[in-house]
Protein backbone atom coordinates (compact mmCIF):
# COMPACT_ATOMS: atom_id res chain seq x y z
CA UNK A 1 18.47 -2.70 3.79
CA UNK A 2 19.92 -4.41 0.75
CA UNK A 3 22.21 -1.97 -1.58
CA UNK A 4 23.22 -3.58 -5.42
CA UNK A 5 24.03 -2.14 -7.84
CA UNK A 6 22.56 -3.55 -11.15
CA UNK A 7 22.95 -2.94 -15.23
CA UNK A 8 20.02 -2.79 -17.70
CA UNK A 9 18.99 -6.06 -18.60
CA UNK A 10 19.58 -7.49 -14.76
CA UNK A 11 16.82 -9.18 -12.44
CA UNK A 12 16.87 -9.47 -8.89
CA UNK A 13 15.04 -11.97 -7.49
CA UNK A 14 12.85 -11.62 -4.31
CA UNK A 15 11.91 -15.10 -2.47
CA UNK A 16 11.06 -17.64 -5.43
CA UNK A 17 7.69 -15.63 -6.91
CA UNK A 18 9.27 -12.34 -7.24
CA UNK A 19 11.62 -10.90 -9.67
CA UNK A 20 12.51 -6.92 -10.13
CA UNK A 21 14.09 -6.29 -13.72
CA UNK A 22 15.90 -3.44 -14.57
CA UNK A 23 14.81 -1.87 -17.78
CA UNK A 24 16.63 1.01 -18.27
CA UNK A 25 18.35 4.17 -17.27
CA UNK A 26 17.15 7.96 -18.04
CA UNK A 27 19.26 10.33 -16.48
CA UNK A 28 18.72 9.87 -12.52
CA UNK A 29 15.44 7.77 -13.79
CA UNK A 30 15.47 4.45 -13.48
CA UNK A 31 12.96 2.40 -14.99
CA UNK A 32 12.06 -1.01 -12.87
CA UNK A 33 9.52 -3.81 -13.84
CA UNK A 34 8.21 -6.24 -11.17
CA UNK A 35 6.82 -9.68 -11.84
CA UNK A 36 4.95 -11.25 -8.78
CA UNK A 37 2.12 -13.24 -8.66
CA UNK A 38 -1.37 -11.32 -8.82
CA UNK A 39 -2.09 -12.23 -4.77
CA UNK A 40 1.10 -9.74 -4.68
CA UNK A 41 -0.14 -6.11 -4.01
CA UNK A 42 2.68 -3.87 -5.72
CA UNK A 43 2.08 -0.13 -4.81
CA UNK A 44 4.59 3.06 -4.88
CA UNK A 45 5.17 4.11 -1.32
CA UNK A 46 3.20 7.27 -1.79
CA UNK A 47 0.32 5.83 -3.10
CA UNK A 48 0.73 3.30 0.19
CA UNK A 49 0.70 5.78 2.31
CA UNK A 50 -2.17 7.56 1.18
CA UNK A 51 -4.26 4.63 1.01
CA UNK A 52 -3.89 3.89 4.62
CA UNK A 53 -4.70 7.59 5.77
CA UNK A 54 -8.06 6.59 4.21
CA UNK A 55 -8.18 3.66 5.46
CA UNK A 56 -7.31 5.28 9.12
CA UNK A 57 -9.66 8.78 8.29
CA UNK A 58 -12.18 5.73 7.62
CA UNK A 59 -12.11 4.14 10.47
CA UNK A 60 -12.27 7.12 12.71
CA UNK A 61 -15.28 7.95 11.17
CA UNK A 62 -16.98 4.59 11.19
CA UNK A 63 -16.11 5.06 15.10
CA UNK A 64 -17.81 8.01 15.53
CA UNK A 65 -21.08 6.70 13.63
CA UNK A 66 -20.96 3.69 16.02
CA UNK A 67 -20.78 6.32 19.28
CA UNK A 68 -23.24 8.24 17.40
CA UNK A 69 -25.70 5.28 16.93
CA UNK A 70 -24.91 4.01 20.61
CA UNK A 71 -26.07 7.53 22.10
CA UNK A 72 -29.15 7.51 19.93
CA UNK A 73 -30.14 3.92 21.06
CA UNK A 74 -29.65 4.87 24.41
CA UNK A 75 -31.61 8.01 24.46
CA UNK A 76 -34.21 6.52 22.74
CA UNK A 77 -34.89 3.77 25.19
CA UNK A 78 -35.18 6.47 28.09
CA UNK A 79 -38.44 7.88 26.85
């Protein structure tokens, strides 16, 4: 991990598309703006993180609708 320490008014560049400017300081709030190209998905972790449990909760349950539609197939080709 990378530690600066930056002032209001400072950028800090990411590769040669990205560039995180500091816009100002509230108390133990700091306010940050990010210019990226739009192919760059910018999320807060939290919001991250709750879009992949979806996207895992999802998947589990597009699983189980597969297995479900497998056992039905199978059954039904019995009789």
């Amino acid at each position: 991990m990378l530690v600066l320490k930056r002032k209001v008014g400072e950028v800090v560049k990411i590769g040669d598309n990205i560039e995180v400017h500091i816009l100002a300081v509230e108390g133990d709030v700091i306010k940050i703006g990010f210019e990226a190209p739009k192919n760059v998905q910018i999320l807060r972790s939290e919001l991250y993180e709750e879009i992949r449990a979806e996207n895992v909760q999802a998947g589990s349950q597009k699983e189980e609708q597969s297995k479900q539609l497998l056992d039905f197939l199978k059954n039904s080709s019995k009789g």
